[in-house]
C-alpha atoms as a PDB file:
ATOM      1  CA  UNK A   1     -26.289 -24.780 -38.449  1.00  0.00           C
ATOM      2  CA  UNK A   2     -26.288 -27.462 -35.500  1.00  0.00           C
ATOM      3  CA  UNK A   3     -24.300 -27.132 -32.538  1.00  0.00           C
ATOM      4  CA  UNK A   4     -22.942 -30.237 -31.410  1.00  0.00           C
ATOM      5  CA  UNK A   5     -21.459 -31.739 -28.286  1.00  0.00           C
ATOM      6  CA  UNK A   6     -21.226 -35.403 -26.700  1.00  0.00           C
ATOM      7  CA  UNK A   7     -25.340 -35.006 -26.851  1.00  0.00           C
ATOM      8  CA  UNK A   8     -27.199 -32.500 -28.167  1.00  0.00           C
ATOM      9  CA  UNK A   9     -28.700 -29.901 -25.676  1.00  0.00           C
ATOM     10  CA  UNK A  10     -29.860 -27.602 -28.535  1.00  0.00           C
ATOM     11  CA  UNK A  11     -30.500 -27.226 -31.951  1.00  0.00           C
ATOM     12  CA  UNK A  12     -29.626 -23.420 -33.380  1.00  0.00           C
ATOM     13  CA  UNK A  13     -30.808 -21.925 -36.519  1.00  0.00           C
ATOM     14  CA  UNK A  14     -28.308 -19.621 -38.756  1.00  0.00           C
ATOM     15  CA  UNK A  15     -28.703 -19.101 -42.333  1.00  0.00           C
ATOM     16  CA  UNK A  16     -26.331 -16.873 -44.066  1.00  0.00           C
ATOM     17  CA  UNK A  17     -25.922 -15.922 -47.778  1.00  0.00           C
ATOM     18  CA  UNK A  18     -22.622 -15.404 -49.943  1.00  0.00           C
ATOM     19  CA  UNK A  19     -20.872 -15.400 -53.544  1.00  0.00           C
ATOM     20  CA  UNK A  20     -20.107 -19.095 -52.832  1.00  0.00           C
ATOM     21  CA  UNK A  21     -21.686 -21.797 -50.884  1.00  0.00           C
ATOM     22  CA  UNK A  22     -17.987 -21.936 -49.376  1.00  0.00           C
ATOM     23  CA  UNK A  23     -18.481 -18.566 -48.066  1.00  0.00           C
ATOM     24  CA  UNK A  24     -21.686 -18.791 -47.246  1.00  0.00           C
ATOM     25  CA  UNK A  25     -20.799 -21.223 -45.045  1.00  0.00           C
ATOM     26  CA  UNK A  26     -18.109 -19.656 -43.017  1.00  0.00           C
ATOM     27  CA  UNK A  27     -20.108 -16.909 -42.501  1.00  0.00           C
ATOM     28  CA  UNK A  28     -23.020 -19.359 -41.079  1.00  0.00           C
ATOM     29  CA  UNK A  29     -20.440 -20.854 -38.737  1.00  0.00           C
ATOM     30  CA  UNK A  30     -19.068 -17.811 -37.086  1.00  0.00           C
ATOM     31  CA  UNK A  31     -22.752 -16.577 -36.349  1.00  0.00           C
ATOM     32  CA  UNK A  32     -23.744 -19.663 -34.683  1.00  0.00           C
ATOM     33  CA  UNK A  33     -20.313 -20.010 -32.743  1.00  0.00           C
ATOM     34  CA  UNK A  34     -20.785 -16.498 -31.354  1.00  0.00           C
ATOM     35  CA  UNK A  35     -23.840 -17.420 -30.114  1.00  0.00           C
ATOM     36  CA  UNK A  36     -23.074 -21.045 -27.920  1.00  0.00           C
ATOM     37  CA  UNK A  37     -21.603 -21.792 -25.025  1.00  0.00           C
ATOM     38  CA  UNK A  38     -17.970 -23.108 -24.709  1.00  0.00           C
ATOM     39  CA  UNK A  39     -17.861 -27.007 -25.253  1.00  0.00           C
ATOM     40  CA  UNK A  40     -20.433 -26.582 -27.992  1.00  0.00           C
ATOM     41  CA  UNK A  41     -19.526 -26.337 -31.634  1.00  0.00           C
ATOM     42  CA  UNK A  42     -21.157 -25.322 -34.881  1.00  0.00           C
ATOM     43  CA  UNK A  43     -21.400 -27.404 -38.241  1.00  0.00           C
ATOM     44  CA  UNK A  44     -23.139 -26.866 -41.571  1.00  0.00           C
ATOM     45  CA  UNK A  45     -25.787 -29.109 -42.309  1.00  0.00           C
ATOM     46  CA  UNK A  46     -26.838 -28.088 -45.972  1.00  0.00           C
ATOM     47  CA  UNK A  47     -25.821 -25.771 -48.695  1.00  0.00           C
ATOM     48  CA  UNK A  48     -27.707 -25.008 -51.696  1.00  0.00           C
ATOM     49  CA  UNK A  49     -27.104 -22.537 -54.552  1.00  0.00           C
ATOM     50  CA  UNK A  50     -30.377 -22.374 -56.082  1.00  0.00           C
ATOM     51  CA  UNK A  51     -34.149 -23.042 -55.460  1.00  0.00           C
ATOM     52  CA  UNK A  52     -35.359 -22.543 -51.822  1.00  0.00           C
ATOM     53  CA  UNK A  53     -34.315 -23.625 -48.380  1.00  0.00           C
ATOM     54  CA  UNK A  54     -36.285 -23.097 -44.888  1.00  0.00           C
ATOM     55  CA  UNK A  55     -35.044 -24.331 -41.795  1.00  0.00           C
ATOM     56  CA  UNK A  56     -37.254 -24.314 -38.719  1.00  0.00           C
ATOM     57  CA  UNK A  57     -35.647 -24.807 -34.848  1.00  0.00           C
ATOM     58  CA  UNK A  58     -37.226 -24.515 -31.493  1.00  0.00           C
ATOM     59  CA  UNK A  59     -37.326 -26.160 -28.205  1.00  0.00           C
ATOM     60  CA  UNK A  60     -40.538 -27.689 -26.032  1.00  0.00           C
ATOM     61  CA  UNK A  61     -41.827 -25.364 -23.004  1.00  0.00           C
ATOM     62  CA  UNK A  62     -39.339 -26.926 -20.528  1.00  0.00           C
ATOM     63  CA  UNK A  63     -36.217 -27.051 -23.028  1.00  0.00           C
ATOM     64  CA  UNK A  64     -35.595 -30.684 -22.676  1.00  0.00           C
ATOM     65  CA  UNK A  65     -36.326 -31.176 -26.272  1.00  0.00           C
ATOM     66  CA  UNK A  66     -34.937 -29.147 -29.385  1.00  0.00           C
ATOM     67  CA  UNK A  67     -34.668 -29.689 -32.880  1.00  0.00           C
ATOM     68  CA  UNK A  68     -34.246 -28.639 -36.142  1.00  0.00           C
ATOM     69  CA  UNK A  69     -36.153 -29.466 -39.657  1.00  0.00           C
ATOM     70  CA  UNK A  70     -34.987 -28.559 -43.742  1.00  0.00           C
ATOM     71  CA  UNK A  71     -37.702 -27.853 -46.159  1.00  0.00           C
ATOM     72  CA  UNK A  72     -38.378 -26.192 -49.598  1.00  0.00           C
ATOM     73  CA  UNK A  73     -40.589 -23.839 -48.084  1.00  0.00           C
ATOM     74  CA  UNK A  74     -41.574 -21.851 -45.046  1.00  0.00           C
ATOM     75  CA  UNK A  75     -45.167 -23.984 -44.550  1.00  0.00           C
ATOM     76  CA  UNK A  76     -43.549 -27.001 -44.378  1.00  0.00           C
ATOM     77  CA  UNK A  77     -40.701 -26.126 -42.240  1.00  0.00           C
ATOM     78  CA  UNK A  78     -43.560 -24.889 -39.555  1.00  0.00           C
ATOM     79  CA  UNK A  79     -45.311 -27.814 -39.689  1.00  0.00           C
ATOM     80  CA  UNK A  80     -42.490 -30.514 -39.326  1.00  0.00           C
ATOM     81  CA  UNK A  81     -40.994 -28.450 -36.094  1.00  0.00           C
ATOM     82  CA  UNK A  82     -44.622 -28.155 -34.773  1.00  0.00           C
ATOM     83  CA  UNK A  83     -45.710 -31.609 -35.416  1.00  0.00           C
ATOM     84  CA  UNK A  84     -42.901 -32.354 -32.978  1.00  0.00           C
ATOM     85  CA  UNK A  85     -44.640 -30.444 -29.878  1.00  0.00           C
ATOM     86  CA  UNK A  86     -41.821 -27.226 -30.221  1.00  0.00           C
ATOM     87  CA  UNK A  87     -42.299 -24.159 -30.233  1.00  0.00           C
ATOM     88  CA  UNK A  88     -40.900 -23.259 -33.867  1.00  0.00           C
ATOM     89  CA  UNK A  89     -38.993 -20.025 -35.473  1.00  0.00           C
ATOM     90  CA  UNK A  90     -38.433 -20.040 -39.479  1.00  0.00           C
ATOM     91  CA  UNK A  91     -35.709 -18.478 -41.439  1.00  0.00           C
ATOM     92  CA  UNK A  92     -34.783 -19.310 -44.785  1.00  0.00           C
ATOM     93  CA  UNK A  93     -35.229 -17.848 -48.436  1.00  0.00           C
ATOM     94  CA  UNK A  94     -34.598 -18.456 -52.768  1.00  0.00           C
ATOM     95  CA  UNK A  95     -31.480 -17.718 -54.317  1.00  0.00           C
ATOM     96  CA  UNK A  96     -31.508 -18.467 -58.325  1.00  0.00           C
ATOM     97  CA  UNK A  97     -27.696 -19.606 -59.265  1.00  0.00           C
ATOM     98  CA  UNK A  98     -25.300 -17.324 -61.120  1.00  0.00           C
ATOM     99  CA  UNK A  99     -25.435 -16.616 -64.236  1.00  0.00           C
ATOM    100  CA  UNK A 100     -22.210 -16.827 -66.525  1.00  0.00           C
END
């Protein structure tokens, strides 16, 4: 999840699992929302419903930077957000799709 306004103050992590990427969704969105401002807003920024998915977000020392990087794994998440001079938090896991 990203919040979003006129410009970007922050970038905000949420992952969230359900029985559809639909749902999984929704629930991503209310978590993020409950955690922003007013004026800010929440959006999805990937889905998946197999394989892996990290997502890395953090902020420089003074806040005045943020952002937010996608990767297969955790690793690479860390480094892309690091890379960038943030100080980085990684959340993010494998889901195999359902069998029918």
């Amino acid at each position: 999840m990203a919040p979003s306004q006129e410009q970007t103050q922050a970038s905000l992590g949420r992952l969230a699992f359900g029985t559809t990427q639909q749902a999984a969704g929704s629930v991503a969105l209310a978590n993020c929302q409950e955690l922003l401002k007013p004026g800010y807003s929440c959006r999805v920024v990937e889905t998946f419903n197999k394989g892996c998915l990290y997502v890395s977000m953090g902020c420089n020392k003074d806040a005045t930077r943020c952002g937010y990087f996608i990767a297969p794994n955790k690793a690479q998440a860390q480094a892309q957000c690091t890379h960038q001079g943030l100080s980085c938090h990684v959340d993010g896991g494998c889901v195999s799709a359902a069998r029918r």
